[in-house]
N, C-alpha and C. Protein backbone atom coordinates (compact mmCIF):
# COMPACT_ATOMS: atom_id res chain seq x y z
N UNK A 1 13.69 -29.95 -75.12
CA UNK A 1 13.97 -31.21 -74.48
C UNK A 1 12.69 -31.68 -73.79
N UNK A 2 12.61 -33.02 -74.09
CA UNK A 2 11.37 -33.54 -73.26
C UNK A 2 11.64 -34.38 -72.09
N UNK A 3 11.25 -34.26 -71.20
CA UNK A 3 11.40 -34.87 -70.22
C UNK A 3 10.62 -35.50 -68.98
N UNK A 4 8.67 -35.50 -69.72
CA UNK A 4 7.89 -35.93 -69.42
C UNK A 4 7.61 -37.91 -69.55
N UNK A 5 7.30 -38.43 -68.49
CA UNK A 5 6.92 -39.82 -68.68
C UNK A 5 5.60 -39.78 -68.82
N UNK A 6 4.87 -41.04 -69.39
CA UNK A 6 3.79 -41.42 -69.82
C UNK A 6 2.60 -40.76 -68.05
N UNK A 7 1.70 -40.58 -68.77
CA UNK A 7 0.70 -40.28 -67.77
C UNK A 7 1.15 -38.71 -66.53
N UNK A 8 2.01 -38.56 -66.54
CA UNK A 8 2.44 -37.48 -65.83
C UNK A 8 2.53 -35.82 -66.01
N UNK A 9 2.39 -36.04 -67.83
CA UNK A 9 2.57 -34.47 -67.85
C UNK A 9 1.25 -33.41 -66.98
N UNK A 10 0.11 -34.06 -67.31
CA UNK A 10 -0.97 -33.06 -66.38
C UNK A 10 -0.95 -32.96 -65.57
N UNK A 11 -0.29 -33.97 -64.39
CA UNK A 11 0.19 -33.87 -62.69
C UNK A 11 1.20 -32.54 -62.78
N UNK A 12 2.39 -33.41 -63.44
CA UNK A 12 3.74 -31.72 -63.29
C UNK A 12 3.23 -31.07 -63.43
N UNK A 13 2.23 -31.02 -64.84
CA UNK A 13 1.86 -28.90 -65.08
C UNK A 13 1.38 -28.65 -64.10
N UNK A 14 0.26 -29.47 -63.39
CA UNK A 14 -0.69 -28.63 -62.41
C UNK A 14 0.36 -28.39 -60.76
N UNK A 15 1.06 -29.18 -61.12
CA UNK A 15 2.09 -29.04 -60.07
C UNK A 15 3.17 -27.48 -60.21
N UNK A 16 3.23 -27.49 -61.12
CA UNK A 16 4.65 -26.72 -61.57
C UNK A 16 3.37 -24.88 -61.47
N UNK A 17 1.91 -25.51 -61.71
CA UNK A 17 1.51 -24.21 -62.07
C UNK A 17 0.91 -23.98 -60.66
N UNK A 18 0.65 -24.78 -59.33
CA UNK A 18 -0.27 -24.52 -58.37
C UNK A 18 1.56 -23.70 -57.79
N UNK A 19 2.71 -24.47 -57.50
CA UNK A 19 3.44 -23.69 -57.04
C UNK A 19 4.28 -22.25 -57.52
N UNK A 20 3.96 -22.33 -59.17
CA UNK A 20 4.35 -20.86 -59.22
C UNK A 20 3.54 -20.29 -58.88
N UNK A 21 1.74 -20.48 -58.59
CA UNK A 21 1.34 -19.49 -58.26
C UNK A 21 1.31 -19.01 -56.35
N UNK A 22 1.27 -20.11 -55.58
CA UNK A 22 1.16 -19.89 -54.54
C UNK A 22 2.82 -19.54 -53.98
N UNK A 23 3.82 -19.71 -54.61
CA UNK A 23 5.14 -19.81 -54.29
C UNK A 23 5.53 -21.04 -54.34
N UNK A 24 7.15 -20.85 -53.85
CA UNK A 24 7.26 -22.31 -53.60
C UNK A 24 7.26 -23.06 -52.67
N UNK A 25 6.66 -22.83 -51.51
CA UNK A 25 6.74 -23.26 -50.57
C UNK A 25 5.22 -23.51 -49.87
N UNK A 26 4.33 -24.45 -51.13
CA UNK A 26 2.97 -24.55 -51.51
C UNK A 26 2.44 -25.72 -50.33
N UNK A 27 2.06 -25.39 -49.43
CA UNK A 27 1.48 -26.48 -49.02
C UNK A 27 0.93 -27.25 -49.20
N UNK A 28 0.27 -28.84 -49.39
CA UNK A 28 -0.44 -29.65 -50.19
C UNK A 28 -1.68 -29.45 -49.40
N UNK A 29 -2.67 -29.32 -50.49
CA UNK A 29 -4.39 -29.38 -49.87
C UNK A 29 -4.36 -28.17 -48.89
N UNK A 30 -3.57 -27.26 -48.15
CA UNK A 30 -4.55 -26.41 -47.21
C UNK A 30 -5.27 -25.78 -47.10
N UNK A 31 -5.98 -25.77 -46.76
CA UNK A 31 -7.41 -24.95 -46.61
C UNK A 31 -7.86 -25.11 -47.93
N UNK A 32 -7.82 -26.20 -48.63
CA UNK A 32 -8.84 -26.61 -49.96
C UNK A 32 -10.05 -26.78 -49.68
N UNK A 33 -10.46 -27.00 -48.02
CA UNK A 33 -11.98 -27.98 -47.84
C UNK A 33 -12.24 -29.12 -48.43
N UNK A 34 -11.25 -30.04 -48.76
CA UNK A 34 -11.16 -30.94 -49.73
C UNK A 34 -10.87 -32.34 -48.48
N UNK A 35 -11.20 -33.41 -48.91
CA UNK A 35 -11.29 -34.12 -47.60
C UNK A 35 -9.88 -34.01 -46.80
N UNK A 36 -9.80 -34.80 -45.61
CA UNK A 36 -8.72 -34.90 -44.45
C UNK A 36 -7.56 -36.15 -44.92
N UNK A 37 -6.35 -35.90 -45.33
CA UNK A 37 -5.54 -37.49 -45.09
C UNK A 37 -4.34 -36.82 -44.38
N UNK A 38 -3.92 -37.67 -44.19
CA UNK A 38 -2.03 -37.30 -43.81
C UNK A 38 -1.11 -38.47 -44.36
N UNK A 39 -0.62 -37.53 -45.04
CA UNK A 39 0.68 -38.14 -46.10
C UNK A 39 1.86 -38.77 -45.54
N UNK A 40 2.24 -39.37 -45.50
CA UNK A 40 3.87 -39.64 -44.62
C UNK A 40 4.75 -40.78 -46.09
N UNK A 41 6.21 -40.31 -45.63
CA UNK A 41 7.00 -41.08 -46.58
C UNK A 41 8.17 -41.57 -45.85
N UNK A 42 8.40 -42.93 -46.48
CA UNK A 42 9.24 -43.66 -45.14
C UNK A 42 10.17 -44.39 -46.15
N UNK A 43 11.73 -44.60 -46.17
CA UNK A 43 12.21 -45.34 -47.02
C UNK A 43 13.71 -45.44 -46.81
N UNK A 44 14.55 -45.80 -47.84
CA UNK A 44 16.28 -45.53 -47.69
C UNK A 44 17.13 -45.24 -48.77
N UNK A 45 17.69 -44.85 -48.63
CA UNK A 45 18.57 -44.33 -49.48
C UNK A 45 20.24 -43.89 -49.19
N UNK A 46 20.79 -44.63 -50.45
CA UNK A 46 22.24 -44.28 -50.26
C UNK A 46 23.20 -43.17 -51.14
N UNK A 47 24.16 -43.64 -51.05
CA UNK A 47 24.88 -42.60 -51.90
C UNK A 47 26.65 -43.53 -52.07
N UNK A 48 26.82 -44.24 -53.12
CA UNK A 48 28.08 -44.70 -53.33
C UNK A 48 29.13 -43.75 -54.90
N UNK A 49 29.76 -42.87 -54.52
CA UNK A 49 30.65 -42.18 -55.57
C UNK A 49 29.48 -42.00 -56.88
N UNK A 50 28.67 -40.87 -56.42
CA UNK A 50 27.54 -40.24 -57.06
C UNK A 50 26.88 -40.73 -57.77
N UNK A 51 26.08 -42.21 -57.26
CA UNK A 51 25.37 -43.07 -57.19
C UNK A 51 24.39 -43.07 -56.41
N UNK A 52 22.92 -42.91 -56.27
CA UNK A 52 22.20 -42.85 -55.59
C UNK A 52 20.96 -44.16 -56.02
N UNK A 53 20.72 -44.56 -54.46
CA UNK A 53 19.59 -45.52 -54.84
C UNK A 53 18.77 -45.21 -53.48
N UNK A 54 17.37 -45.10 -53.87
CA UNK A 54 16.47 -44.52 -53.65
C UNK A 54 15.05 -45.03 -53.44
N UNK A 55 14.50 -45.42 -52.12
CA UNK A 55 12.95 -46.47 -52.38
C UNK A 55 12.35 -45.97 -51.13
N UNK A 56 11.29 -45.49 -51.55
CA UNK A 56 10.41 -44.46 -51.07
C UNK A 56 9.09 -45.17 -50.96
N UNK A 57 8.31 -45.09 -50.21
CA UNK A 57 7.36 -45.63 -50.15
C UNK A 57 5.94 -45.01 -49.05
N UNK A 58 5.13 -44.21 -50.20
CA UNK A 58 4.20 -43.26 -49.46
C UNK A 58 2.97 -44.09 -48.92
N UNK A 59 2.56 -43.18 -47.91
CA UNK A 59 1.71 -43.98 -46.47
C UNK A 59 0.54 -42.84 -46.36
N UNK A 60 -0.82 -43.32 -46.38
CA UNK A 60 -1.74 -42.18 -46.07
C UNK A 60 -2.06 -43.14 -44.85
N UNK A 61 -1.89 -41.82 -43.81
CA UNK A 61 -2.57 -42.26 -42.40
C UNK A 61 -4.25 -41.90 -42.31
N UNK A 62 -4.44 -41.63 -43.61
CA UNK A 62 -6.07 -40.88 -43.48
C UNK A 62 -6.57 -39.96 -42.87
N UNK A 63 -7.65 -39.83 -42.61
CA UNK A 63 -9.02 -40.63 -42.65
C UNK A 63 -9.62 -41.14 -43.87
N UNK A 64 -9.32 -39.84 -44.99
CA UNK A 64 -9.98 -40.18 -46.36
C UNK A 64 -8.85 -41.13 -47.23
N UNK A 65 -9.05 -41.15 -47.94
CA UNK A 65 -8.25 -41.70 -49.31
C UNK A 65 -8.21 -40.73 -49.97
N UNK A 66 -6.93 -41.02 -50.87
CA UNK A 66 -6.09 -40.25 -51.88
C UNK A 66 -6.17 -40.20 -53.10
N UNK A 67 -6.56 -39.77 -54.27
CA UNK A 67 -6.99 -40.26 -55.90
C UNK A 67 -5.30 -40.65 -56.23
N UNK A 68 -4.67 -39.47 -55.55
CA UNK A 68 -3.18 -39.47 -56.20
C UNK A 68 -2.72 -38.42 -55.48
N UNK A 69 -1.41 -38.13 -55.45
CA UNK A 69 -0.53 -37.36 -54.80
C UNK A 69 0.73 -37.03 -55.52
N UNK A 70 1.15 -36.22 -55.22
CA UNK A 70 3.30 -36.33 -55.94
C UNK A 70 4.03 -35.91 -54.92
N UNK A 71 5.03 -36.16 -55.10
CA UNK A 71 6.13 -36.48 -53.80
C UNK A 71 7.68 -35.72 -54.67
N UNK A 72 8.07 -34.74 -54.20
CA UNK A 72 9.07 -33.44 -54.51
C UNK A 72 10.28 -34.53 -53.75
N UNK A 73 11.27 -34.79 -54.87
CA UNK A 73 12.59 -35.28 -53.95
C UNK A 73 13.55 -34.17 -54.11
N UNK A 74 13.99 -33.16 -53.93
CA UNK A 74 14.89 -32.48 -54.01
C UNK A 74 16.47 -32.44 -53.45
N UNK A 75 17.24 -32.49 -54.20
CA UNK A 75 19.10 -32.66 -54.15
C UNK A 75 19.57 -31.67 -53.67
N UNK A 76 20.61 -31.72 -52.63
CA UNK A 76 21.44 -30.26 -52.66
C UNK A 76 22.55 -30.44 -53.50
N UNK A 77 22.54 -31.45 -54.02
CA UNK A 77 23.57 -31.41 -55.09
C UNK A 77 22.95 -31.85 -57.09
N UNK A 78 23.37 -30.78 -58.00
CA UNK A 78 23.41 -31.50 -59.39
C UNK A 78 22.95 -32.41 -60.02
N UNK A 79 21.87 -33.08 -60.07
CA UNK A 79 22.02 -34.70 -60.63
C UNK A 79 22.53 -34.46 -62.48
N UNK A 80 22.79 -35.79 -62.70
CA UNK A 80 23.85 -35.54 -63.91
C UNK A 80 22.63 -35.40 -65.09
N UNK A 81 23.12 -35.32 -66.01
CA UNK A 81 22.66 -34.70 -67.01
C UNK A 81 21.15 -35.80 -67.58
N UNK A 82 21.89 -37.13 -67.82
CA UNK A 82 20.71 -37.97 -67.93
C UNK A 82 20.42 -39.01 -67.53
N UNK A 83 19.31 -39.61 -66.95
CA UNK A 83 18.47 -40.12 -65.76
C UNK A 83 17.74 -41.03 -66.39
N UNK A 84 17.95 -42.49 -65.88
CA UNK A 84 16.68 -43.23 -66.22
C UNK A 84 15.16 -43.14 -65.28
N UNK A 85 14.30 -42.51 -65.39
CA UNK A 85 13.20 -42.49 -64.34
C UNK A 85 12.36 -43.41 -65.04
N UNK A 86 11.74 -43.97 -63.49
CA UNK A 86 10.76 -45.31 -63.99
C UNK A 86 9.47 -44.45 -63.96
N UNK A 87 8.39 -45.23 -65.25
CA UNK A 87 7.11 -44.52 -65.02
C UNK A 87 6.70 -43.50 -63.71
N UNK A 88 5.93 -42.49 -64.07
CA UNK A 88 5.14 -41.68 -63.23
C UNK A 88 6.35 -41.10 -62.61
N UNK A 89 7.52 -40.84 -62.42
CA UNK A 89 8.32 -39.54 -62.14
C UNK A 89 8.82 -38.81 -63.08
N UNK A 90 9.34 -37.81 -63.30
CA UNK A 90 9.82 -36.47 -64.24
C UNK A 90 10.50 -35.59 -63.49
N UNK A 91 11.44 -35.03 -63.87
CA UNK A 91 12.41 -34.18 -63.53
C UNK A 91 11.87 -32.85 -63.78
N UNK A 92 12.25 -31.80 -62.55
CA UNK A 92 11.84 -30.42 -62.65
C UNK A 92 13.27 -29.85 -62.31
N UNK A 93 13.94 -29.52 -63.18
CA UNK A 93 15.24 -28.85 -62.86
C UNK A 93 16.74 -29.59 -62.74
N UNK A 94 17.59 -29.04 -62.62
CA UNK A 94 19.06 -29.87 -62.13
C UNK A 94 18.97 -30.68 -60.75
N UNK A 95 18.19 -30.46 -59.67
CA UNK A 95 18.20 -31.39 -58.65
C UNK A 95 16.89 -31.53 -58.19
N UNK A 96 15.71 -31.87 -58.84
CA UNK A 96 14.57 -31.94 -58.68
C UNK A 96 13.52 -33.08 -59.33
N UNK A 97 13.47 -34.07 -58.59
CA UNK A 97 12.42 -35.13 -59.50
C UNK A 97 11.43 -35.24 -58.55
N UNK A 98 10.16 -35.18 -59.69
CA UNK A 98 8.82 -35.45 -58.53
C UNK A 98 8.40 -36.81 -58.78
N UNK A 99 7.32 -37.46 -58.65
CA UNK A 99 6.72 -39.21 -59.02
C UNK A 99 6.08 -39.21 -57.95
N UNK A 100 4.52 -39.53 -58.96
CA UNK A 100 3.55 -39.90 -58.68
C UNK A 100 3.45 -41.26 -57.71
N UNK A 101 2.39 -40.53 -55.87
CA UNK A 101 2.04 -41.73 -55.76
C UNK A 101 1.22 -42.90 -56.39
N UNK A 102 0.46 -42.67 -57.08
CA UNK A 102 -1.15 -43.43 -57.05
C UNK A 102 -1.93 -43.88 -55.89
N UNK A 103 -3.01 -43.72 -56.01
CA UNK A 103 -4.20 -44.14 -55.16
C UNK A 103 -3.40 -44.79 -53.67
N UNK A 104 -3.84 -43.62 -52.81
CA UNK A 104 -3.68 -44.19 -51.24
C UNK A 104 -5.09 -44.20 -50.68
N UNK A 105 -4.97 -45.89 -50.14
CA UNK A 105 -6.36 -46.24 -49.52
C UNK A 105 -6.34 -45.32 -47.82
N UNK A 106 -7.01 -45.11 -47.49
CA UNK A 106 -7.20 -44.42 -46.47
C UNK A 106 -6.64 -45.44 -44.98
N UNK A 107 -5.88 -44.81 -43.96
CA UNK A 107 -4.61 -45.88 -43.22
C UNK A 107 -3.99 -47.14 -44.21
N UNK A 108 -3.67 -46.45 -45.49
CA UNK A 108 -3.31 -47.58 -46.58
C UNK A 108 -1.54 -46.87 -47.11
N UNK A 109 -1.14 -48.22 -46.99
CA UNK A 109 0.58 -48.39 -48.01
C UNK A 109 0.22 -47.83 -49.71
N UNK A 110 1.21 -47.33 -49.91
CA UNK A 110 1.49 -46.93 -51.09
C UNK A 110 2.07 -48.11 -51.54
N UNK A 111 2.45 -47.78 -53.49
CA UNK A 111 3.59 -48.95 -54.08
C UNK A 111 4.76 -48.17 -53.83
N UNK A 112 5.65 -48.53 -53.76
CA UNK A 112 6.83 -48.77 -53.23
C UNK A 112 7.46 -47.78 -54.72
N UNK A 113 8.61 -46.38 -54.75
CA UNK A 113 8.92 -45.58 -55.89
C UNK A 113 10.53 -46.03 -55.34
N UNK A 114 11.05 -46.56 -57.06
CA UNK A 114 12.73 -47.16 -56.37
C UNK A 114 12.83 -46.02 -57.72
N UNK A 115 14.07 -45.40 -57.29
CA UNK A 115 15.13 -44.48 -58.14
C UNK A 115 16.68 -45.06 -57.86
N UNK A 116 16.79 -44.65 -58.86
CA UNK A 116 18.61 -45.21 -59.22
C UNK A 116 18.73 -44.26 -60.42
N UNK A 117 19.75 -43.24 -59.18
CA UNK A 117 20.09 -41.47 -59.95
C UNK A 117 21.82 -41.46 -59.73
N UNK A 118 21.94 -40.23 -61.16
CA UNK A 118 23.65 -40.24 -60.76
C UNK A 118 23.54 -39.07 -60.66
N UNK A 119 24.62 -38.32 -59.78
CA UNK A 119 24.76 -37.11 -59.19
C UNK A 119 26.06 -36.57 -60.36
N UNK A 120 25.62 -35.32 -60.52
CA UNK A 120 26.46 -34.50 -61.45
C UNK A 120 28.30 -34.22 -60.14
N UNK A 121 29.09 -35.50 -60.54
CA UNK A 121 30.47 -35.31 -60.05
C UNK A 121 30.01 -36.31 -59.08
N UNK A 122 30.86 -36.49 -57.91
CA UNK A 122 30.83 -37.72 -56.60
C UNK A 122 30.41 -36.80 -55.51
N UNK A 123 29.85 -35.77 -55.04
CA UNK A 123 30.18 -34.80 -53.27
C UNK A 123 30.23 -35.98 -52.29
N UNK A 124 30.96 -35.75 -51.15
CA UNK A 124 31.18 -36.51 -50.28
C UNK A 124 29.70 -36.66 -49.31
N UNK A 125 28.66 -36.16 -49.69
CA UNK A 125 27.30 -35.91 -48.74
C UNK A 125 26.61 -35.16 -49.65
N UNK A 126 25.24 -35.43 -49.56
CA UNK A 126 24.26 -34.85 -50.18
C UNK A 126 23.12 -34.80 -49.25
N UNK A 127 21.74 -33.76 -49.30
CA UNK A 127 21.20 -33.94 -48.28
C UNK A 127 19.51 -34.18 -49.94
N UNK A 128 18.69 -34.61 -48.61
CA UNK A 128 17.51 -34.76 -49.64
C UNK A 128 16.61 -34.60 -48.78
N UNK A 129 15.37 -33.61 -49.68
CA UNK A 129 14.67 -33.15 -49.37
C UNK A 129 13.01 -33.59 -49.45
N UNK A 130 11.98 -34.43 -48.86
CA UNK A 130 11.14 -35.40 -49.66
C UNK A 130 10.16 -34.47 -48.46
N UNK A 131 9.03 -34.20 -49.68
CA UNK A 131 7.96 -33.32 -49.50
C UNK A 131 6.37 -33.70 -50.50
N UNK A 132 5.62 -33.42 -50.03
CA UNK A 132 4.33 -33.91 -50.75
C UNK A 132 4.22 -32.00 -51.76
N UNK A 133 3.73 -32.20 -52.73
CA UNK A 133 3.88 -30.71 -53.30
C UNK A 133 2.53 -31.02 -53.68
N UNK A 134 1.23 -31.96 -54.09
CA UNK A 134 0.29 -32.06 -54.52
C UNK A 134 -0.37 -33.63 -53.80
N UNK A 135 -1.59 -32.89 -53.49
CA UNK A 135 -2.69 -33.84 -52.39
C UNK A 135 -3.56 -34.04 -53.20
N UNK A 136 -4.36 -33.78 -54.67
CA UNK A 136 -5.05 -33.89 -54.87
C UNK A 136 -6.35 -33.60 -54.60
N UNK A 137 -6.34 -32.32 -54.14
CA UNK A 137 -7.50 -31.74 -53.37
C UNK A 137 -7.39 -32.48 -51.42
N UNK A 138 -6.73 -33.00 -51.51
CA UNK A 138 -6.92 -33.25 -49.75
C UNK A 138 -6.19 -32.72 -48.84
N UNK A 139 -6.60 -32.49 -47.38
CA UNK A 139 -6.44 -31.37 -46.61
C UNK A 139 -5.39 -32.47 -45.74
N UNK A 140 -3.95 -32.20 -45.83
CA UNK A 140 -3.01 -32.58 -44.62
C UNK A 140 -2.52 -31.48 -43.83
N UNK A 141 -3.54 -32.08 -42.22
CA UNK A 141 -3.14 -31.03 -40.82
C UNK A 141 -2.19 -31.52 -40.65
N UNK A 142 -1.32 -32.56 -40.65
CA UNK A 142 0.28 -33.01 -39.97
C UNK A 142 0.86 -32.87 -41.08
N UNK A 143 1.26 -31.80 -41.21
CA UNK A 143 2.58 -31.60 -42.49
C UNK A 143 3.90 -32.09 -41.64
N UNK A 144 3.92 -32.19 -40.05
CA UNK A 144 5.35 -32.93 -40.15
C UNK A 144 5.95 -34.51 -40.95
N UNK A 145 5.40 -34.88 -40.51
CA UNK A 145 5.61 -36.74 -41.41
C UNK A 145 5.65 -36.36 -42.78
N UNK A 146 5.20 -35.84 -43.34
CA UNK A 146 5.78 -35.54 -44.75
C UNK A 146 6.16 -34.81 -45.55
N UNK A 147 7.30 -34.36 -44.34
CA UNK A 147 8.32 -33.19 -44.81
C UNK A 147 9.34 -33.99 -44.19
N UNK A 148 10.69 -34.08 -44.77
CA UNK A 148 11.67 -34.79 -44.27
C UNK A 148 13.26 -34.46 -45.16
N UNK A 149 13.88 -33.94 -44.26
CA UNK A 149 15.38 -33.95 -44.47
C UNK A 149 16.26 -35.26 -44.23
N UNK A 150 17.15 -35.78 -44.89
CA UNK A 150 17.56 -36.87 -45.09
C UNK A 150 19.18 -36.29 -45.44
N UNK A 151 20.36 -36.57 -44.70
CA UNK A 151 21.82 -36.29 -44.84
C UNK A 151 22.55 -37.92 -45.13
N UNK A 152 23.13 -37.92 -46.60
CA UNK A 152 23.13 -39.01 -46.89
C UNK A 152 24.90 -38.77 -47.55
N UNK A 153 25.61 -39.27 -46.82
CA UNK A 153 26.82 -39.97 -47.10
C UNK A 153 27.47 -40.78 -48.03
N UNK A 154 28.67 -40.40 -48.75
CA UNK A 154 28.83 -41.35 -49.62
C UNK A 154 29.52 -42.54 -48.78
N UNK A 155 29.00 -43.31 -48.85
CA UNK A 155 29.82 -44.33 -47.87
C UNK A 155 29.15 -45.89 -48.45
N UNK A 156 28.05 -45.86 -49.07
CA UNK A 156 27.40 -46.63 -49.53
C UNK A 156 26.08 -47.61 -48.99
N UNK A 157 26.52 -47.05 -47.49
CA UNK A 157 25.35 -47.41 -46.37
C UNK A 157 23.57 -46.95 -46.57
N UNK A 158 22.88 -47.56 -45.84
CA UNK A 158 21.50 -47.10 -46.32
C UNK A 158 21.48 -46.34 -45.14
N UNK A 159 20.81 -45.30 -45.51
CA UNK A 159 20.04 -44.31 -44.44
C UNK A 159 18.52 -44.29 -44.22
N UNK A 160 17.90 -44.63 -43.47
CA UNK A 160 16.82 -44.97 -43.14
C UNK A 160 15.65 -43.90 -42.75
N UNK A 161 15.10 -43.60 -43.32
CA UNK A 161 13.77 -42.12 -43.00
C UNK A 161 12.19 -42.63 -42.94
């Protein structure tokens, strides 16, 4: 099964291969010596009867700039079997899609990543997990801002992160 989008497969591999080797719980850029940014991700997302819509939108607070980055959304629940993903994201597993930021100018906005995912069955709550897994060689000292738990309700409301 393929499940690579255009331009992405060499990001996942190097993604899929920097965290099997360091574990999974790979920090982006540390101690690379690779320049300074800090990543942050800010956006909303709902959940209507295992319906998810999803718009994410990554932020380098700098100092340096970013060539590129990827951004780990992880499910505590299933997503269903098949997924429309828009360019530059790909699926790593049953509840796992990553997507590419592109180029963050240094204290610069990202483009804006909208997903519209269906969850394998309806759960009444799902939680999501949005993490930077690849910096591109750059060193982020504030790993808080872009690490973020998100408890999202089916209710159809936006939740705001």
């Amino acid at each position: 099964m393929r499940i690579w989008t255009r331009g992405l497969v060499a990001v996942v591999g190097a993604v899929a291969v920097a965290v099997g080797v360091v574990g999974g719980g790979a920090v982006a850029g540390a101690d690379s010596g690779g320049p300074e940014s800090d990543l942050a991700y800010h956006g909303v997302v709902s959940l209507e009867r295992g319906r998810i819509d999803l718009r994410v939108t990554p932020r380098n607070h700098g100092p340096s700039a970013v060539a590129d980055a990827t951004v780990r959304l992880t499910w505590s629940a299933p997503l269903a079997a098949r997924q429309q993903l828009p360019d530059g994201c790909a699926r790593l597993g049953a509840r796992v899609v990553v997507c590419r930021t592109g180029a963050l100018a240094a204290d610069g906005v990202g483009e804006r990543i909208g997903l519209r995912l269906r969850l394998r069955g309806a759960p009444s709550e799902v939680t999501l997990d949005i993490g930077t897994v690849w910096s591109g060689g750059a060193v982020d000292r504030n790993r808080g801002n872009d690490v973020q738990r998100v408890l999202v309700l089916d209710t159809g409301d936006a939740y705001y992160f």
